[in-house]
C-alpha atoms as a PDB file:
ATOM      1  CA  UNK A   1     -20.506  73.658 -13.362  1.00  0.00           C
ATOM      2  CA  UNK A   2     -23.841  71.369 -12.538  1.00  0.00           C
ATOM      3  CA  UNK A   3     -24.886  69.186 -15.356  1.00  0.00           C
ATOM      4  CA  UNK A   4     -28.670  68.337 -15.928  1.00  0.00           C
ATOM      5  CA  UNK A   5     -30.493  66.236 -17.561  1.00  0.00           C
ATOM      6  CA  UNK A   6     -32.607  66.919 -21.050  1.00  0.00           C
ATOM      7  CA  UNK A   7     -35.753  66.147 -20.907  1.00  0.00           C
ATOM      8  CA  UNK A   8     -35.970  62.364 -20.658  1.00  0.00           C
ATOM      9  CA  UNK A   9     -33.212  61.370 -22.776  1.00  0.00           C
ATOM     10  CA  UNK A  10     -29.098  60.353 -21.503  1.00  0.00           C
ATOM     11  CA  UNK A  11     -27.839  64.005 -22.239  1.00  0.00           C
ATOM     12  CA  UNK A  12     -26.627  65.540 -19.640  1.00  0.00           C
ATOM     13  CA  UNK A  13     -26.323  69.926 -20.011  1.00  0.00           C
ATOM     14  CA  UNK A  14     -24.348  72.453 -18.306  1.00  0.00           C
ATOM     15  CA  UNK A  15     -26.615  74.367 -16.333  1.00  0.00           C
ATOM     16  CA  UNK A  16     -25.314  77.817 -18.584  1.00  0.00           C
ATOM     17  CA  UNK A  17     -25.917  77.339 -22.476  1.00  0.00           C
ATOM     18  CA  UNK A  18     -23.728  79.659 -25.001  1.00  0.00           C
ATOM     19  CA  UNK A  19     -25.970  80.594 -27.176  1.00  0.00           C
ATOM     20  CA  UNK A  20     -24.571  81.594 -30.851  1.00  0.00           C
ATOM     21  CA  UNK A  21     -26.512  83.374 -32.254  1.00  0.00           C
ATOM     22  CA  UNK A  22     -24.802  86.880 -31.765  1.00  0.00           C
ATOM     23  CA  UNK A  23     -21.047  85.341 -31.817  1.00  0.00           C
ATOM     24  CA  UNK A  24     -20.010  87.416 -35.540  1.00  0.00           C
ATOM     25  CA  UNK A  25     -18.124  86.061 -37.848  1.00  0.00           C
ATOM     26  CA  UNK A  26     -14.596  86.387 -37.302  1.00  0.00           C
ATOM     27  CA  UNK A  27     -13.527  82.956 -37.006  1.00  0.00           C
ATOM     28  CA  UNK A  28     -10.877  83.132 -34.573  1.00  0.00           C
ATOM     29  CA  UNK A  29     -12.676  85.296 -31.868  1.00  0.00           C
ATOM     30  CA  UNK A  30     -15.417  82.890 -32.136  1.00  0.00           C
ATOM     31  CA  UNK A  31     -12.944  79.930 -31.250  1.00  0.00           C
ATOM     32  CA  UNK A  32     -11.623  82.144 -28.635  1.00  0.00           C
ATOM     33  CA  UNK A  33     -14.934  82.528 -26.897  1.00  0.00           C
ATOM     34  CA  UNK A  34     -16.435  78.876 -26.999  1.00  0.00           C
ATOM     35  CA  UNK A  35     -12.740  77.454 -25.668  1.00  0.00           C
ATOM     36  CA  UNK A  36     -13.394  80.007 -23.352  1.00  0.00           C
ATOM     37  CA  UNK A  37     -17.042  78.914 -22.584  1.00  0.00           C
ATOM     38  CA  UNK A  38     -15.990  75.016 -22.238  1.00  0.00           C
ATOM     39  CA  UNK A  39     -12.551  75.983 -20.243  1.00  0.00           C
ATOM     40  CA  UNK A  40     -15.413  77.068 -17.341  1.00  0.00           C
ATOM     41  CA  UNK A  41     -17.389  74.041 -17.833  1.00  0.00           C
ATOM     42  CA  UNK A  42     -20.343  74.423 -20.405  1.00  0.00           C
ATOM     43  CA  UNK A  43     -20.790  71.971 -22.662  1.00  0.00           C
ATOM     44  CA  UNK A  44     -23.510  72.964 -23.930  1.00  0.00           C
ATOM     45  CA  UNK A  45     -23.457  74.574 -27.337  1.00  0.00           C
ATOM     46  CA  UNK A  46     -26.457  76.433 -29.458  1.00  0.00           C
ATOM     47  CA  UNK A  47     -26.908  77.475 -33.084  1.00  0.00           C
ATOM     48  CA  UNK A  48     -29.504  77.400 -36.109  1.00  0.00           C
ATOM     49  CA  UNK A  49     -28.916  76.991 -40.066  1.00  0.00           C
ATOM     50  CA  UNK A  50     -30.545  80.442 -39.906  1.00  0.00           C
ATOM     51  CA  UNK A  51     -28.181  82.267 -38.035  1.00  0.00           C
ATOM     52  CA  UNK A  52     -25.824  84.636 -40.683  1.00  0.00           C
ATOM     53  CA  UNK A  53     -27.526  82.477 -42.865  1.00  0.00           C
ATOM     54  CA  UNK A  54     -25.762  78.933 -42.424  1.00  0.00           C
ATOM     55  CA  UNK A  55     -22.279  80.928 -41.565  1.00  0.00           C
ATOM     56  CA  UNK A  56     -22.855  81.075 -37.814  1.00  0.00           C
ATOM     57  CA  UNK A  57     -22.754  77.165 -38.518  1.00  0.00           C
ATOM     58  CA  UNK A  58     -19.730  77.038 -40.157  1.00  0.00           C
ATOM     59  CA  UNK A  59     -17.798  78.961 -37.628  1.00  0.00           C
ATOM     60  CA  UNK A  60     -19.022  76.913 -35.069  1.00  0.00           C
ATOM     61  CA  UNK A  61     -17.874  73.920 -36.971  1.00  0.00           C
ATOM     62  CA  UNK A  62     -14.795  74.597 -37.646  1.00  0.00           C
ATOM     63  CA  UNK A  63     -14.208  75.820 -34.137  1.00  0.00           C
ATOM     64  CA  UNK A  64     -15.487  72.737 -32.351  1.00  0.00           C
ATOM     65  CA  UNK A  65     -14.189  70.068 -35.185  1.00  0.00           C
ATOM     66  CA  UNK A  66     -11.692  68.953 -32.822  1.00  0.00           C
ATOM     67  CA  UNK A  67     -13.670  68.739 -29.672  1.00  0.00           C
ATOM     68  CA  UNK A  68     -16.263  67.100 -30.770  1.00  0.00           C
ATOM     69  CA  UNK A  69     -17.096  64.766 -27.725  1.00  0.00           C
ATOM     70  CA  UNK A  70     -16.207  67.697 -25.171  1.00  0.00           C
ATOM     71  CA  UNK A  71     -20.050  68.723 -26.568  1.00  0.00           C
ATOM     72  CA  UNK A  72     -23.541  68.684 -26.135  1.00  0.00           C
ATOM     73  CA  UNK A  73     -24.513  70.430 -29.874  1.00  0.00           C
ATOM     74  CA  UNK A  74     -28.172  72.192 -31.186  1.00  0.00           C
ATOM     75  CA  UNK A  75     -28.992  73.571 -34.134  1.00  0.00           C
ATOM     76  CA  UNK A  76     -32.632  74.475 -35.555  1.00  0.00           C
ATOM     77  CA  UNK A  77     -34.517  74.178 -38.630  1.00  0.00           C
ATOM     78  CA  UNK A  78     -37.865  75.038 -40.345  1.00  0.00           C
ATOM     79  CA  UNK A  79     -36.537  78.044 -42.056  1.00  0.00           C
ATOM     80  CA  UNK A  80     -36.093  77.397 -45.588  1.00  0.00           C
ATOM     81  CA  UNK A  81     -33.257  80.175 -46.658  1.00  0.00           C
ATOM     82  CA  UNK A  82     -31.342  81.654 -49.728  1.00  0.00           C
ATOM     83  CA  UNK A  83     -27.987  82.599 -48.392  1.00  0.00           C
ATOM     84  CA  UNK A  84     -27.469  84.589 -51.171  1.00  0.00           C
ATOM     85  CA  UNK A  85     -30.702  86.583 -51.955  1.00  0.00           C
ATOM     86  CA  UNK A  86     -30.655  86.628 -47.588  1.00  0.00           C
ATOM     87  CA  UNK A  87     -34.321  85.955 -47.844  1.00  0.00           C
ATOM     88  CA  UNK A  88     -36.069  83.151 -46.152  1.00  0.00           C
ATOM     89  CA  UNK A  89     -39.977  81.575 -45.880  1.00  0.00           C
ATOM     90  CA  UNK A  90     -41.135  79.253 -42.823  1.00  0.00           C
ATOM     91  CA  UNK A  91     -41.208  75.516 -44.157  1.00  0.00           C
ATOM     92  CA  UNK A  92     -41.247  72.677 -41.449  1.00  0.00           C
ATOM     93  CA  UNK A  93     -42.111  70.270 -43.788  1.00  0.00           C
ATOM     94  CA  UNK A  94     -40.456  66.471 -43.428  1.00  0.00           C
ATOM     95  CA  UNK A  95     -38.653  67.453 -46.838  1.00  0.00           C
ATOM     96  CA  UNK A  96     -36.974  70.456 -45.678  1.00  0.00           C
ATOM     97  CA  UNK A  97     -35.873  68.663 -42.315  1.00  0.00           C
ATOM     98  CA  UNK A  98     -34.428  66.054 -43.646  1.00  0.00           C
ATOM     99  CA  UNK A  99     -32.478  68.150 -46.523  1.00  0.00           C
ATOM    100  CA  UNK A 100     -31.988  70.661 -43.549  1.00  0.00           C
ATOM    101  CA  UNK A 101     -29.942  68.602 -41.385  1.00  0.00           C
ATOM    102  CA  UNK A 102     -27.516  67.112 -44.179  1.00  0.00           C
ATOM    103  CA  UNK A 103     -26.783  70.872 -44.436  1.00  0.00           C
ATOM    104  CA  UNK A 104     -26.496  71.146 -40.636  1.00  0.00           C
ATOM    105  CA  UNK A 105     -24.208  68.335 -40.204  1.00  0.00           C
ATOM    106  CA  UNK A 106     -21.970  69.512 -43.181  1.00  0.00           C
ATOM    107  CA  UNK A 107     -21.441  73.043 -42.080  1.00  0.00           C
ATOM    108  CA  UNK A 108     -20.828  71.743 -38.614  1.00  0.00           C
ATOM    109  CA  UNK A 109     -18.045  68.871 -39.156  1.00  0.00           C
ATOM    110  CA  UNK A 110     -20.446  66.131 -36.939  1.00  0.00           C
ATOM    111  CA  UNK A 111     -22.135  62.950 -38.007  1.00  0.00           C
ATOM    112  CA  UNK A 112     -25.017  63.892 -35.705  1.00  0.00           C
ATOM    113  CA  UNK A 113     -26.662  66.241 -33.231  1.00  0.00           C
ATOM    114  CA  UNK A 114     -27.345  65.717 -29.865  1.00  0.00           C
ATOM    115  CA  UNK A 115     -30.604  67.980 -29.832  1.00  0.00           C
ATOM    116  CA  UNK A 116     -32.161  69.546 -32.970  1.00  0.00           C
ATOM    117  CA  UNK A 117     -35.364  71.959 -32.228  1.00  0.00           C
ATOM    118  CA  UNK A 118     -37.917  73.152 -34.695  1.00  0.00           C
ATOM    119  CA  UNK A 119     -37.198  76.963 -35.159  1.00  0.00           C
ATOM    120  CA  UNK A 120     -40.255  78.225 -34.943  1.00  0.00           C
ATOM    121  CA  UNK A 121     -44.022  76.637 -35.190  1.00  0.00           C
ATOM    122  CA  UNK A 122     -47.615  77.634 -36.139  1.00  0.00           C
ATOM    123  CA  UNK A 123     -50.870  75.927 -35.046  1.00  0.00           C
ATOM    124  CA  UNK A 124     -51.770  76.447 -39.009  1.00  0.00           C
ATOM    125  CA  UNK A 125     -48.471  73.694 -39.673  1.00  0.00           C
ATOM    126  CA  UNK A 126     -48.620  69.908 -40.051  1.00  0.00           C
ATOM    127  CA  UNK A 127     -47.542  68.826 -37.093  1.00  0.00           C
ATOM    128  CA  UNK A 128     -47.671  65.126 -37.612  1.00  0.00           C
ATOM    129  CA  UNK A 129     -45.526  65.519 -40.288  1.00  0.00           C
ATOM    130  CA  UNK A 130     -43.029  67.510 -38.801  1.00  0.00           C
ATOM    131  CA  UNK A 131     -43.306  65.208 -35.648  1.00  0.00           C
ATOM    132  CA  UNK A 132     -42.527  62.378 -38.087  1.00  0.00           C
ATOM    133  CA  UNK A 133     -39.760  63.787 -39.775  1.00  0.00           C
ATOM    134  CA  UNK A 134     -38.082  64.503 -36.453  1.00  0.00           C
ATOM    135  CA  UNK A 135     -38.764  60.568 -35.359  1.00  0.00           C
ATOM    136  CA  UNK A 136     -36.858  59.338 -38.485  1.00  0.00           C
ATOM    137  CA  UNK A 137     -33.857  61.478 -37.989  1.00  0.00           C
ATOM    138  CA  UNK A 138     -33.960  60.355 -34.325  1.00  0.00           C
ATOM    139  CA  UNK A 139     -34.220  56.406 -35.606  1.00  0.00           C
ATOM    140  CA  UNK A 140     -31.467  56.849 -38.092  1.00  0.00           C
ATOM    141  CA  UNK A 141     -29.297  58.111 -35.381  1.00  0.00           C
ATOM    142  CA  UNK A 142     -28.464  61.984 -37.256  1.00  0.00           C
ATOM    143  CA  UNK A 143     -30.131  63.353 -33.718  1.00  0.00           C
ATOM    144  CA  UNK A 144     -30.218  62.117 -30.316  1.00  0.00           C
ATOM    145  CA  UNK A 145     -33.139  64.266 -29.296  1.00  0.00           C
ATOM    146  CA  UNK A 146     -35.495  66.554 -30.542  1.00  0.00           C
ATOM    147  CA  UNK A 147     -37.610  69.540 -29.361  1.00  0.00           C
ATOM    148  CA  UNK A 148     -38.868  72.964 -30.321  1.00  0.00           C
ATOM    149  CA  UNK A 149     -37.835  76.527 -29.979  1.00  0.00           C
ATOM    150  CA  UNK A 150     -40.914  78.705 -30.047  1.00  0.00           C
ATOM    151  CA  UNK A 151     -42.917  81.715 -28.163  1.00  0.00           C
ATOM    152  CA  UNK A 152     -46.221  80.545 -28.336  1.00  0.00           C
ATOM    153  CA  UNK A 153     -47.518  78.183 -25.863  1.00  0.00           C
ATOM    154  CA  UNK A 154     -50.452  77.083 -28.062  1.00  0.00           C
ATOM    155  CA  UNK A 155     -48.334  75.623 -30.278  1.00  0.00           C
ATOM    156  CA  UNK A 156     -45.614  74.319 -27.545  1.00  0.00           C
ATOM    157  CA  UNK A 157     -48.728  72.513 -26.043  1.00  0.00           C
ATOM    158  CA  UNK A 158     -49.587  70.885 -29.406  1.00  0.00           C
ATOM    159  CA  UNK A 159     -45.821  69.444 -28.860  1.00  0.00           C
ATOM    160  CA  UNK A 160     -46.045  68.632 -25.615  1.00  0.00           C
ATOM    161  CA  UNK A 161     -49.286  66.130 -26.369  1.00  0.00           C
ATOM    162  CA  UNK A 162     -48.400  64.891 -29.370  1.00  0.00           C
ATOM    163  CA  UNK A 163     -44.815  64.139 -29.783  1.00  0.00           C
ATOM    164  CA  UNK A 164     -41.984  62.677 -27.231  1.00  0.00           C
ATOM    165  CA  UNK A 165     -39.828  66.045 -27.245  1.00  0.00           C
ATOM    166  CA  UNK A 166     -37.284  66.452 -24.592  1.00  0.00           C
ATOM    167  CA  UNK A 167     -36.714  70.177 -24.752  1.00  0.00           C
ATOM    168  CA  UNK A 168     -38.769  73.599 -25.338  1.00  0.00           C
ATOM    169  CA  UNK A 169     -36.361  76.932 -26.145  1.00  0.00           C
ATOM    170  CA  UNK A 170     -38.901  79.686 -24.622  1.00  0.00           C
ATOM    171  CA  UNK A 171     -37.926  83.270 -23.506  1.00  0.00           C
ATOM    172  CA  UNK A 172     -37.484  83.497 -20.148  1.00  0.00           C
ATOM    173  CA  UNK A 173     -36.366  86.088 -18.042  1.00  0.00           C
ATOM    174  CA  UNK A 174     -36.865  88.653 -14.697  1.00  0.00           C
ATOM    175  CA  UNK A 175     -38.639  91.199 -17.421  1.00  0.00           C
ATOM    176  CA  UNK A 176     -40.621  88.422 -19.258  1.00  0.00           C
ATOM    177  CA  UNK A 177     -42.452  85.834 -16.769  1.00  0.00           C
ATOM    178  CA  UNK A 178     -45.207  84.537 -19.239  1.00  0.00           C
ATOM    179  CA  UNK A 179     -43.647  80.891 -18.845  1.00  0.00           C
ATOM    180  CA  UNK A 180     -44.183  80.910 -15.194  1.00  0.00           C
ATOM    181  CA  UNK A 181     -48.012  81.478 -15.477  1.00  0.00           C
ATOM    182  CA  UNK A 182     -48.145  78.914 -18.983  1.00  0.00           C
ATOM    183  CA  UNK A 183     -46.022  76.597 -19.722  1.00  0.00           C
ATOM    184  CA  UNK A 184     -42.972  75.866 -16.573  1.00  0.00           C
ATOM    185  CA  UNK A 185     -45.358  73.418 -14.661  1.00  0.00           C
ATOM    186  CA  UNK A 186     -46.553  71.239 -17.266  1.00  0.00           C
ATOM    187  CA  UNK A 187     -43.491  70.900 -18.866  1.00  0.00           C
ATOM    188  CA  UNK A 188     -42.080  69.707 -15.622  1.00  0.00           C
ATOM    189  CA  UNK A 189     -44.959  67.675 -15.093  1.00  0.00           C
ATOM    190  CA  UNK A 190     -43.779  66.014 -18.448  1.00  0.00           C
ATOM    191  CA  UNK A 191     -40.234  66.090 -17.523  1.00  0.00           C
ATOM    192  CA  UNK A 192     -39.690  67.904 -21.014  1.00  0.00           C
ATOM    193  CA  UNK A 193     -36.524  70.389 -20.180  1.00  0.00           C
ATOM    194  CA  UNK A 194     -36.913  74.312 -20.448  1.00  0.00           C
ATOM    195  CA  UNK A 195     -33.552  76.295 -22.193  1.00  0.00           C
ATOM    196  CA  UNK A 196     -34.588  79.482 -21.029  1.00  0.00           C
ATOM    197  CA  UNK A 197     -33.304  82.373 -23.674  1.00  0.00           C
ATOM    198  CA  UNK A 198     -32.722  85.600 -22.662  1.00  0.00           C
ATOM    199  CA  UNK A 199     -32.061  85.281 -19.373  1.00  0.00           C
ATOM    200  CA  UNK A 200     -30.088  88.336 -19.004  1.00  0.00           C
ATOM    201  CA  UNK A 201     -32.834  90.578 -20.606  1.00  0.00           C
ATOM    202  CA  UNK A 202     -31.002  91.560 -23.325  1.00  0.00           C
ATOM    203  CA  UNK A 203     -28.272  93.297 -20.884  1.00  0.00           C
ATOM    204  CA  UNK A 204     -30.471  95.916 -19.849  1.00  0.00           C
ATOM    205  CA  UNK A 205     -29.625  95.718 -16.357  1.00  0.00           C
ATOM    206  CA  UNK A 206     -25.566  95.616 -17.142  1.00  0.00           C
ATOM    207  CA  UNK A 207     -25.415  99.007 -15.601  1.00  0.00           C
ATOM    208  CA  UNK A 208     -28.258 101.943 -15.067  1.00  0.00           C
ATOM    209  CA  UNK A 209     -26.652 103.968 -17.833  1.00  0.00           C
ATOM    210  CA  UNK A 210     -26.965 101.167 -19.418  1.00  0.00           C
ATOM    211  CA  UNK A 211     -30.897 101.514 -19.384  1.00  0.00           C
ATOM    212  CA  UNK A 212     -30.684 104.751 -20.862  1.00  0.00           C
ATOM    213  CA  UNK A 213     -28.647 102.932 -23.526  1.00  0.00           C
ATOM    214  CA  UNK A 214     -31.159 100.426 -24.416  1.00  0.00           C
ATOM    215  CA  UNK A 215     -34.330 101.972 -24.517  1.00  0.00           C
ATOM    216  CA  UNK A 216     -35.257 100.113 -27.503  1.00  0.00           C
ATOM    217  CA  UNK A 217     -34.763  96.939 -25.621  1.00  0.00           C
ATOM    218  CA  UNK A 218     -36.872  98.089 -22.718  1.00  0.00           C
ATOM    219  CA  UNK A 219     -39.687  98.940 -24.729  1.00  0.00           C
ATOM    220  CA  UNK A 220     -39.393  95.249 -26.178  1.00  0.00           C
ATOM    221  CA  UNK A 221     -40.426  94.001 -22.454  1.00  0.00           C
ATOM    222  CA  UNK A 222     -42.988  96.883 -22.255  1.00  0.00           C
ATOM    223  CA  UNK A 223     -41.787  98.664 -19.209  1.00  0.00           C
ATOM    224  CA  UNK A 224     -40.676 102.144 -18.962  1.00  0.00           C
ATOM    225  CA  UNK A 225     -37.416 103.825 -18.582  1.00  0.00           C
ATOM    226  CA  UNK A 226     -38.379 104.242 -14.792  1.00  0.00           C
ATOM    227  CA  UNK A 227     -40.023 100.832 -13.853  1.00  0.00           C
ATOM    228  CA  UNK A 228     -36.821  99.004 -15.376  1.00  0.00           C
ATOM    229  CA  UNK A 229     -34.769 101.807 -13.072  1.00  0.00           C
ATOM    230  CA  UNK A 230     -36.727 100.881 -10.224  1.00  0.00           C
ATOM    231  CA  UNK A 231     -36.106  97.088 -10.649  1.00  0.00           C
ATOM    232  CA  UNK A 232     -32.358  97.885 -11.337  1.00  0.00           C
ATOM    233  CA  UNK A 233     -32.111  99.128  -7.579  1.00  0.00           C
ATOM    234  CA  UNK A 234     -33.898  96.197  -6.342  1.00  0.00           C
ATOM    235  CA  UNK A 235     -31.542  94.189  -8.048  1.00  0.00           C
ATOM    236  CA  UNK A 236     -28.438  95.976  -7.249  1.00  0.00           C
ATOM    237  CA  UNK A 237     -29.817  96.065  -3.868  1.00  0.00           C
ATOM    238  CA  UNK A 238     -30.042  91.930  -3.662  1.00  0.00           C
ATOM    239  CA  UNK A 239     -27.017  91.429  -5.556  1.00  0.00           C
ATOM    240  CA  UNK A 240     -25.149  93.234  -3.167  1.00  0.00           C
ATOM    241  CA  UNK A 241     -26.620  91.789   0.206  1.00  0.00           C
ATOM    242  CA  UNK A 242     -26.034  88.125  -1.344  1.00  0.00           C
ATOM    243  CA  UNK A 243     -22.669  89.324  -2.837  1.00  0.00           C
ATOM    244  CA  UNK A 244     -23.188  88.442  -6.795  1.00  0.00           C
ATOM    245  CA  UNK A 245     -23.213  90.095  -9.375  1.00  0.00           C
ATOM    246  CA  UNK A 246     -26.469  91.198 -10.821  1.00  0.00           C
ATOM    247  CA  UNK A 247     -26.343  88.800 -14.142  1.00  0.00           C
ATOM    248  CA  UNK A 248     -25.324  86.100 -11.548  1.00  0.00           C
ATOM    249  CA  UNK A 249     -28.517  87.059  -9.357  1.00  0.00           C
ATOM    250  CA  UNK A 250     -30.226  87.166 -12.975  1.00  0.00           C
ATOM    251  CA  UNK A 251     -29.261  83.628 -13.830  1.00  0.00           C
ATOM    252  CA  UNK A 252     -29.776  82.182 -10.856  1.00  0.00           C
ATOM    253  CA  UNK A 253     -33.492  83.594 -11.260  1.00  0.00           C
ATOM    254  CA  UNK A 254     -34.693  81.747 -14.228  1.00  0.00           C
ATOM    255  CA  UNK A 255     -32.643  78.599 -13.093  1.00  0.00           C
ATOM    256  CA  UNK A 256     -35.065  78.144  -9.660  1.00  0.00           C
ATOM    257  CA  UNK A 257     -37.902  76.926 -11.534  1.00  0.00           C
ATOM    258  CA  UNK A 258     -37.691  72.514 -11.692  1.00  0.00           C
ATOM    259  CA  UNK A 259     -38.143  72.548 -15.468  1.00  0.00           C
ATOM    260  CA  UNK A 260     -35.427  75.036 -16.252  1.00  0.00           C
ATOM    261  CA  UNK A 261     -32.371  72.548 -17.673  1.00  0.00           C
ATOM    262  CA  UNK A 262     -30.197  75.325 -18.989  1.00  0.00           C
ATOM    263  CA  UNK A 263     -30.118  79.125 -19.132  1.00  0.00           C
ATOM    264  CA  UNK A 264     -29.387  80.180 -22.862  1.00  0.00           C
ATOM    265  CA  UNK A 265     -26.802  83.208 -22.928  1.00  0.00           C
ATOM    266  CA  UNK A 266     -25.558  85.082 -25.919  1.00  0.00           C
ATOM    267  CA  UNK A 267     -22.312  86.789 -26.377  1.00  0.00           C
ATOM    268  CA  UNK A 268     -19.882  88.953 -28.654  1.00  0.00           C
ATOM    269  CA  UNK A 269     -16.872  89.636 -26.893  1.00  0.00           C
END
């Protein structure tokens, strides 16, 4: 699988990302499916403290603890959580970094991480001080590189002038092309990398029955039963006169764009 570069830093990404987030939390089917996901060349690996609550974490941890320097690891912060009460408040204060990646690094058996993004962001926040906070971990060596995960290009462009990030987490996809009109050509400009989430649009198009399935999911992308039906058959229509598969044609979509580094895919089986 093709490796690119982050942003301007000396990490080098698979050009698929497994993405966490959905994994569950038996332990063993989680190893199963990241040996799985490095066995076909990604080394790139995502997660958050928020994810089950610092659990998805821990799973990860433990099922990476020996592989270590096989992987590229992210995690996120800025979500200040109470495992127990499962209740959590936005906080992306330099405290609650720099406590939040001593928990990080503990649930996940590492001495460091290679990228750690802000989960989240408001234009209302401190960014200086968040900014700073990330700098210190980055001079103390706990993080290689730094960046932000976030939905809102206001505040993405705040990071873009101000800081030296090397990587924006955005949703991307066929269904949702907001980057491609905001954000994909100045972050290339900046050569900050783009992990595009989402690319497979939440599955939708894993079969036409399956768009039936998911209405709930189409109306996230606001487009009806039959628009997404329509699109399907374009797809299926491409997929077959190129001879992919339809989340292959999907991938290779939001990986055209020059800024997109890595396409960030979820999983559960």
């Amino acid at each position: 699988m093709d490796q690119n570069r982050l942003g301007k830093s000396n990490i080098y990404v698979s050009e698929l990302t497994l993405g966490c987030m959905s994994l569950g939390t038996d332990q063993k089917q989680a190893a199963e499916i990241i040996n799985e996901a490095l066995d076909m060349g990604i080394n790139h690996i995502d997660t958050a403290d928020l994810y089950d609550f610092g659990l998805n974490e821990t799973i990860v941890g433990e099922a990476i603890k020996n592989k270590r320097d096989q992987i590229v690891l992210t995690s996120k912060v800025g979500n200040h959580f109470n495992r127990e009460t499962k209740d959590w408040f936005w906080d992306p204060s330099k405290q609650h970094i720099q406590n939040g990646i001593k928990a990080s690094l503990r649930r996940l058996h590492t001495d460091y991480l290679d990228l750690y993004l802000l989960h989240g962001g408001t234009i209302e926040d401190n960014i200086d001080e968040t900014i700073e906070a990330f700098e210190g971990l980055k001079k103390e060596g706990l993080i290689r590189a730094y960046g932000i995960s976030s939905i809102r290009p206001n505040v993405i462009k705040e990071y873009v002038e101000r800081s030296n990030i090397d990587a924006v987490m955005l949703q991307y996809n066929i269904l949702d092309r907001r980057p491609e009109e905001q954000l994909l050509d100045l972050l290339n400009k900046q050569q900050i990398s783009v992990l595009a989430r989402g690319p497979l649009a939440k599955g939708i198009f894993s079969s036409k029955d399956n768009i039936h399935r998911k209405g709930k999911a189409a109306s996230h992308f606001n487009h009806s039963q039959i628009e997404l039906e329509a699109v399907f058959d374009q797809l299926d229509k491409i997929a077959q006169q190129h001879k992919i598969s339809i989340h292959g044609l999907l991938f290779q979509y939001v990986l055209k764009p020059h800024a997109v580094t890595s396409a960030v895919f979820g999983v559960r089986s």
